[in-house]
Protein backbone atom coordinates (compact mmCIF):
# COMPACT_ATOMS: atom_id res chain seq x y z
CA UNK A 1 57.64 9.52 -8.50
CA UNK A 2 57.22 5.89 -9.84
CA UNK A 3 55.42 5.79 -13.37
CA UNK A 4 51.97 4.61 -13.48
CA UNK A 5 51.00 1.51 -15.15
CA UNK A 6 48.12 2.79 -17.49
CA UNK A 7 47.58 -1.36 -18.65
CA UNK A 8 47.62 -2.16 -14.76
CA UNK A 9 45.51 0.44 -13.74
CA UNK A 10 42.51 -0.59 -16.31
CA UNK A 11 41.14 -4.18 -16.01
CA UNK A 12 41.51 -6.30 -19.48
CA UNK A 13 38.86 -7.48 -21.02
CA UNK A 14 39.12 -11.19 -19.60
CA UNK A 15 39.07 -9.39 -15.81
CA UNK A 16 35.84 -7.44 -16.77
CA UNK A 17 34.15 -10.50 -17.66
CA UNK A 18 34.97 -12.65 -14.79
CA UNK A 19 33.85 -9.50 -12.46
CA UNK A 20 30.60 -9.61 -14.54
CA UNK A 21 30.50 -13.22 -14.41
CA UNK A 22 31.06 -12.97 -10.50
CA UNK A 23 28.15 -10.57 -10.25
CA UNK A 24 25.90 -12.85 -11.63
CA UNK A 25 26.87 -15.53 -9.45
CA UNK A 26 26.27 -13.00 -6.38
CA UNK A 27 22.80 -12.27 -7.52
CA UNK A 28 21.56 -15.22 -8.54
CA UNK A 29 21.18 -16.52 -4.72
CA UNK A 30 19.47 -13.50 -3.72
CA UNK A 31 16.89 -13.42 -5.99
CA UNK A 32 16.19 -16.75 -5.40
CA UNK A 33 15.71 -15.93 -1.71
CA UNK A 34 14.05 -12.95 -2.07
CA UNK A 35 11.47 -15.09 -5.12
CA UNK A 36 11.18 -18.04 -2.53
CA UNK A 37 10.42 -15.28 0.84
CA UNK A 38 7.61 -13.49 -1.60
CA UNK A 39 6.50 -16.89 -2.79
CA UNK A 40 5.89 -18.06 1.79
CA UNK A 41 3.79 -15.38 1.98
CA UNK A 42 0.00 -16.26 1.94
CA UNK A 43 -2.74 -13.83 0.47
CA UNK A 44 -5.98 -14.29 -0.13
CA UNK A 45 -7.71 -10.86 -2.18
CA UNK A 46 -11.52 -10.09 -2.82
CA UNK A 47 -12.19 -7.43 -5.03
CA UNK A 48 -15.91 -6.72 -4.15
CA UNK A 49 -16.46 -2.95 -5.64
CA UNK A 50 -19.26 -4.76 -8.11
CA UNK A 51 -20.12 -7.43 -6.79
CA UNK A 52 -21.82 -5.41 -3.29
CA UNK A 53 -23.97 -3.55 -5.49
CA UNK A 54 -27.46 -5.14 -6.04
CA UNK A 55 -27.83 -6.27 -9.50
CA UNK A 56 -31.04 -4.02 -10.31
CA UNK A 57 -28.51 -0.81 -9.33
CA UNK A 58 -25.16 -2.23 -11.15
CA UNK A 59 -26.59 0.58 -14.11
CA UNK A 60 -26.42 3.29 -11.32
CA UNK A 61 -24.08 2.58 -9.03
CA UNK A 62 -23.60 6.03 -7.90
CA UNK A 63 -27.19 6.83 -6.79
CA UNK A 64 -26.93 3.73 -4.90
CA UNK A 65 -23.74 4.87 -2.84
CA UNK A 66 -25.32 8.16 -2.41
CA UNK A 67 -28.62 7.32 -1.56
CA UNK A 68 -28.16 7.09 2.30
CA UNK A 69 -31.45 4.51 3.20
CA UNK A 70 -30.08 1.77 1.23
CA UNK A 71 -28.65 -0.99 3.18
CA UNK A 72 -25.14 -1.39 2.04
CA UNK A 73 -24.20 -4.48 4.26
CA UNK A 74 -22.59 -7.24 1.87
CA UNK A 75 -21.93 -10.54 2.55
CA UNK A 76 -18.69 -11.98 1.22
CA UNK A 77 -17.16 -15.67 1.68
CA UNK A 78 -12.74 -16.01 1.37
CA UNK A 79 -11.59 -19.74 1.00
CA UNK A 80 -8.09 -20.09 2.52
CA UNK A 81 -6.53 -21.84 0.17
CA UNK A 82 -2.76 -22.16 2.42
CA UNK A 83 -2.20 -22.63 6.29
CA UNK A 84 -1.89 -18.43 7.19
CA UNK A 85 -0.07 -18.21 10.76
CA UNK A 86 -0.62 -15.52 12.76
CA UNK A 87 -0.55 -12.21 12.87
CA UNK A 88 -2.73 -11.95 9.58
CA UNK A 89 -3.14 -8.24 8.65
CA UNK A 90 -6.04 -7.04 7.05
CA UNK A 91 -5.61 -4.22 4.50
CA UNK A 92 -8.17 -2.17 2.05
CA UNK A 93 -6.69 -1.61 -1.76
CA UNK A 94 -7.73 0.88 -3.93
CA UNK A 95 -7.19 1.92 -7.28
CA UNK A 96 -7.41 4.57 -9.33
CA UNK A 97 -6.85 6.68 -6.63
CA UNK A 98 -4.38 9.67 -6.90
CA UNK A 99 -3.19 10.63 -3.11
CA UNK A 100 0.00 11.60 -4.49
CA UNK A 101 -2.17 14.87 -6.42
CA UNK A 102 -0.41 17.80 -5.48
CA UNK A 103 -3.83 19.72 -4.54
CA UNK A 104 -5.14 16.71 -2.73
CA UNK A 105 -1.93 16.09 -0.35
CA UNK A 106 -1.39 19.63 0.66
CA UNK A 107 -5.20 20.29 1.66
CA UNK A 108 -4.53 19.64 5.43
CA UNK A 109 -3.66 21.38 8.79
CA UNK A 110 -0.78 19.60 10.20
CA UNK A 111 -0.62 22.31 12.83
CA UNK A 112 -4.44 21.98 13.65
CA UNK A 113 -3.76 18.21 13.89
CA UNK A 114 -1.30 18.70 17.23
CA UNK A 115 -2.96 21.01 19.01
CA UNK A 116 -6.73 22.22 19.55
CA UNK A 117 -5.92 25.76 20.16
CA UNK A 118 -4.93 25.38 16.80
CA UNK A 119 -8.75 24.49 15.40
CA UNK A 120 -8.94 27.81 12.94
CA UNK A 121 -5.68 27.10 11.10
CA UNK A 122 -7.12 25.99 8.00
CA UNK A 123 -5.86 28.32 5.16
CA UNK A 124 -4.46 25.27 3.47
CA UNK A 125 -7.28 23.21 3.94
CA UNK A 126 -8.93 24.36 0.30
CA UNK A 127 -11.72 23.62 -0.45
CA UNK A 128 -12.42 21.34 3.14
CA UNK A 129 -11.72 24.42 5.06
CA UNK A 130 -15.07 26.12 6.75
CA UNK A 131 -18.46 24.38 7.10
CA UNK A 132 -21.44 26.69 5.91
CA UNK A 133 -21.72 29.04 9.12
CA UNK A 134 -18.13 29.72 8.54
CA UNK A 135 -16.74 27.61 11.25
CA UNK A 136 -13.84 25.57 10.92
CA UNK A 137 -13.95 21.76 10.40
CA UNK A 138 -12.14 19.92 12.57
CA UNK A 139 -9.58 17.90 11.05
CA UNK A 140 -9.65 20.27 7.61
CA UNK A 141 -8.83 19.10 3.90
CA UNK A 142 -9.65 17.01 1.29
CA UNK A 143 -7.02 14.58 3.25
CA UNK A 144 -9.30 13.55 6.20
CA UNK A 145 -12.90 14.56 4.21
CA UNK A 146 -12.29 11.28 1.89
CA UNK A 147 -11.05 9.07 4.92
CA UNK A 148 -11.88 5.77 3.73
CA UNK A 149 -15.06 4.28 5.30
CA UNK A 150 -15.59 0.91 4.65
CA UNK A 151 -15.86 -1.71 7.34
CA UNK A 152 -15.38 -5.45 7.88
CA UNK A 153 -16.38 -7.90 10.09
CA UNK A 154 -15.03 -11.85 10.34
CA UNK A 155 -16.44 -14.76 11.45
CA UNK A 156 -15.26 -18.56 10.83
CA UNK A 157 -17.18 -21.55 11.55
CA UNK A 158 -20.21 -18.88 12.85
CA UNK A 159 -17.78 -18.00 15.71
CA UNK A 160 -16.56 -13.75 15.17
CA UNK A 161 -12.81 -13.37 14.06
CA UNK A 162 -11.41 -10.50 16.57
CA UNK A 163 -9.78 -7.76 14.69
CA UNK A 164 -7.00 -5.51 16.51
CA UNK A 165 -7.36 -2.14 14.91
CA UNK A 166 -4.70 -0.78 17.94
CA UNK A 167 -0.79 -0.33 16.75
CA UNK A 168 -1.99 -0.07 13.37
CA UNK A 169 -0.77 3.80 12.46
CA UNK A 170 3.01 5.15 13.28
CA UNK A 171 4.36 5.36 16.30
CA UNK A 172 5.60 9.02 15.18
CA UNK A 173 2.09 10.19 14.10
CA UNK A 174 1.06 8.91 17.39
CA UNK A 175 2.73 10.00 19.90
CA UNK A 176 3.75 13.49 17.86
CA UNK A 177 1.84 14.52 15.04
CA UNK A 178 -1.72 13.65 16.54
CA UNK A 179 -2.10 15.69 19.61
CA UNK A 180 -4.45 15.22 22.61
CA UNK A 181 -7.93 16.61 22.94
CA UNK A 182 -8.42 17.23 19.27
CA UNK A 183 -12.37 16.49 18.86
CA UNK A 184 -14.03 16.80 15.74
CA UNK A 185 -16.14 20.00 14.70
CA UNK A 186 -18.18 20.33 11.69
CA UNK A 187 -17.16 17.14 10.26
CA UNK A 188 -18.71 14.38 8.59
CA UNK A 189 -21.48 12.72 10.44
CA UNK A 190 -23.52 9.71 11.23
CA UNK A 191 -23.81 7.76 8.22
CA UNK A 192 -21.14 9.16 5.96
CA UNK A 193 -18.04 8.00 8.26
CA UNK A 194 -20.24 4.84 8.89
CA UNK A 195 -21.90 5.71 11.54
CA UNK A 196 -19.10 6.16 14.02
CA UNK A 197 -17.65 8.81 15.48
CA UNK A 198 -13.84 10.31 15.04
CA UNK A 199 -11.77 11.34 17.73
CA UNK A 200 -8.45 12.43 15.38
CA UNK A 201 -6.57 11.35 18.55
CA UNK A 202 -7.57 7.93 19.15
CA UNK A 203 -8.56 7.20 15.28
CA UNK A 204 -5.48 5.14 14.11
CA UNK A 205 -7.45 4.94 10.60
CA UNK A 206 -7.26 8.53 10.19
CA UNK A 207 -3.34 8.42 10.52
CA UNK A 208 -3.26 5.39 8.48
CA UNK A 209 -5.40 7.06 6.16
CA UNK A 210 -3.49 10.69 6.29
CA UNK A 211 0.17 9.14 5.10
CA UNK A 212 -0.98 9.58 1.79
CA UNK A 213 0.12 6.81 -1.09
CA UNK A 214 2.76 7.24 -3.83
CA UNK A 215 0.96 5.60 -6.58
CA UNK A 216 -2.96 5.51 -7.61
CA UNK A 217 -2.98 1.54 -6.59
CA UNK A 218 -2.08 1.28 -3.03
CA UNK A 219 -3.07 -1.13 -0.06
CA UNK A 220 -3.37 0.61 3.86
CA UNK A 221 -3.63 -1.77 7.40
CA UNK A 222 -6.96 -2.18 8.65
CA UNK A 223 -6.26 -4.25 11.57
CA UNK A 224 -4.91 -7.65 12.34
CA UNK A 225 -6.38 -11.01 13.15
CA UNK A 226 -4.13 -12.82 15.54
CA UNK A 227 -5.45 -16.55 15.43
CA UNK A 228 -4.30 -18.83 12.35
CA UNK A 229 -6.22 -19.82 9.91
CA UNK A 230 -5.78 -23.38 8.11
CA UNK A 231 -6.46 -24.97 4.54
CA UNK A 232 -9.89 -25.00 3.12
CA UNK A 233 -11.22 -22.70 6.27
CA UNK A 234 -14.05 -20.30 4.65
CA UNK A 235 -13.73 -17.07 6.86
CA UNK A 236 -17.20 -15.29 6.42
CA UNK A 237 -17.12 -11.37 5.96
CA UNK A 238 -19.68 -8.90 6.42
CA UNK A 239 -18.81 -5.53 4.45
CA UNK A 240 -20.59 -2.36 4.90
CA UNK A 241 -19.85 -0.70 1.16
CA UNK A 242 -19.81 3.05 2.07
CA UNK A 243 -16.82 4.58 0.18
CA UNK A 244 -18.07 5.76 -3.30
CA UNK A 245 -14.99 4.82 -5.85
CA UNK A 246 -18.06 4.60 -8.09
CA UNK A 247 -17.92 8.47 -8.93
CA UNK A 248 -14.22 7.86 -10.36
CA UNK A 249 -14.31 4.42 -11.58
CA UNK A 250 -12.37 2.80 -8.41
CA UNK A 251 -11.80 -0.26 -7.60
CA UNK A 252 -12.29 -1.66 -3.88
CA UNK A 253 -10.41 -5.15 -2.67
CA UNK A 254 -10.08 -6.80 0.88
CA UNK A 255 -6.67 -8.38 1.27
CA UNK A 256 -5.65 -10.99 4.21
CA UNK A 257 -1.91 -11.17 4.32
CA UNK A 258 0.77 -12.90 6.26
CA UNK A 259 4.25 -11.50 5.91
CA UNK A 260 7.60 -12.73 5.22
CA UNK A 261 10.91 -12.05 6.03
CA UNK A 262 10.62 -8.79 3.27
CA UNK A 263 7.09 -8.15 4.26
CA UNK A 264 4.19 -8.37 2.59
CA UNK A 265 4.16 -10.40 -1.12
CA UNK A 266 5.71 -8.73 -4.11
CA UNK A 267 8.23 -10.36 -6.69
CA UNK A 268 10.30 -7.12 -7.66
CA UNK A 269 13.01 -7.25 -5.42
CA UNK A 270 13.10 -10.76 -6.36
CA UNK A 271 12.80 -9.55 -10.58
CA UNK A 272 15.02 -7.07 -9.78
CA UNK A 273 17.78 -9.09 -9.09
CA UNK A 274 17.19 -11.38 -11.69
CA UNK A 275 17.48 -8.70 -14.06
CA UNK A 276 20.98 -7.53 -13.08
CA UNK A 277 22.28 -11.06 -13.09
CA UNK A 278 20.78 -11.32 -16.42
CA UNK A 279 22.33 -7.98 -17.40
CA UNK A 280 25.24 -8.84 -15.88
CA UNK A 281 26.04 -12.16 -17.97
CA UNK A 282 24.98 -10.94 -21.21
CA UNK A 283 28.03 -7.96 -20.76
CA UNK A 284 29.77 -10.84 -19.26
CA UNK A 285 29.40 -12.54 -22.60
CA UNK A 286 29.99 -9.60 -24.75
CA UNK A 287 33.48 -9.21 -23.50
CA UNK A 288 34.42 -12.31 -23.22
CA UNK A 289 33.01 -12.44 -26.95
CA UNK A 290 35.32 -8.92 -27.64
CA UNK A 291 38.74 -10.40 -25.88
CA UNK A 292 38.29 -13.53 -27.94
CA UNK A 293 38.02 -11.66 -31.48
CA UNK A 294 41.19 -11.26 -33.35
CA UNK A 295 42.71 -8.09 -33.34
CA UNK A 296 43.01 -6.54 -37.05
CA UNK A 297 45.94 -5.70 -38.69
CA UNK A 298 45.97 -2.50 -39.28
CA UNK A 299 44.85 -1.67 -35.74
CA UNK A 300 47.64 -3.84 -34.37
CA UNK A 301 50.35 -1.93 -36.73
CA UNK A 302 49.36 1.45 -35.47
């Protein structure tokens, strides 16, 4: 057996700095694509939580939410600022908002979701399980019970702005974890889901709504508007403020989003990068800095 080369084997000091310096050079072009990708994409973000309440109520803001004869249609105006090409997808953001509670994500019937033989399966459903005559609600748990209920409507130049609420959810939750002929029972009603109705089939905001978030600020797809909209347009929208993030001190914002290559806009891949390049050259430095520094006498004698 040939001896081994311990020096060989173990880069010098002037090899780990050139592999550091290398690095750097490898990251620094892809976190300037990934800044200049996050940077193309076009938002435009109305935070209207406060500003939909009527100013006499702004004191009270929870009796307003809960008092169910106030009219709690709100009129908001978004100025495009940058062309937006199509498909433009609308989301909802919230914050302070906790999905990711332990109690909060188990408290649903997955089973009861597939199947409607499966309506009484609610024993992990706590405390959404049984209405007051004892029979089960229909989808179960704190999940679906705080399904988020605000609505929007668009319009531009006084003509509507169509929004596609269809391909919005999974594919998986719909064509697996949804089942057929699952109708509500002892849900919410009338004007606590808005005033619509919820088939748990056919309602792609539930399953939106059901993949719970990882962290207490989060954005989910409300639908997508699939004309463009241009510089300077002002795109009218008519909210109907039902969700109560008053009673935790929520926030509410409307987002209109094109995406990029990466998706949506966000500058940490983009940071990320940037940080390991930087990391990267200052060790570069360091050993370059090391290998340069004379090696003392004593050390060198041993």
């Amino acid at each position: 057996m040939l001896p081994m080369n311990v020096d060989a084997a173990v880069p010098s000091s002037s090899q780990q700095a050139g592999l550091a310096a290398t690095t750097n050079k490898r990251n620094r072009p892809r976190c300037l694509a990934c800044m200049a990708a996050s940077n193309k994409v076009v938002e435009v973000v109305d935070q209207y939580e406060t500003a939909c309440i009527p100013e006499k109520m702004r004191d009270n803001k929870v009796a307003y939410i809960q008092n169910p004869s106030t009219d709690k249609s709100c009129p908001r105006l978004l100025k495009v600022h940058a062309h937006m090409k199509a498909p433009i997808y609308v989301y909802y953001k919230l914050d302070k908002f906790d999905q990711n509670h332990r109690r909060y994500a188990r408290s649903r019937s997955i089973s009861q979701l597939g199947s409607p033989k499966m309506a009484k399966d609610t024993k992990t459903c706590s405390p959404e399980a049984t209405a007051k005559g004892g029979g089960p609600i229909v989808p179960c748990g704190l999940v679906a019970w705080s399904l988020f209920n605000d609505t929007y409507g668009f319009a531009r130049r006084n003509e509507t702005l169509a929004v596609n609420r269809q391909g919005i959810s999974w594919r998986s939750d719909r064509g697996h974890l949804f089942g057929d002929r699952v109708y509500p029972r002892n849900f919410q009603a009338g004007a606590l889901v808005g005033g619509g109705t919820l088939d748990p089939n056919k309602s792609e905001d539930l399953m939106v709504w059901m993949r719970t978030a990882a962290l207490p600020a989060f954005r989910k797809l409300y639908g997508r508007i699939e004309v463009d909209l241009h510089a300077g347009d002002e795109v009218a929208v008519t909210v109907q403020n039902n969700y109560n993030t008053y009673s935790f001190g929520g926030k509410k914002a409307l987002v209109l989003s094109t995406a990029g290559v990466l998706g949506g806009k966000s500058s940490f891949l983009g940071r990320a990068y940037l940080a390991g390049g930087i990391a990267c050259l200052a060790l570069a430095l360091l050993l370059t800095l090391l290998f340069l520094l004379p090696v003392p006498a004593h050390a060198s004698s041993s």
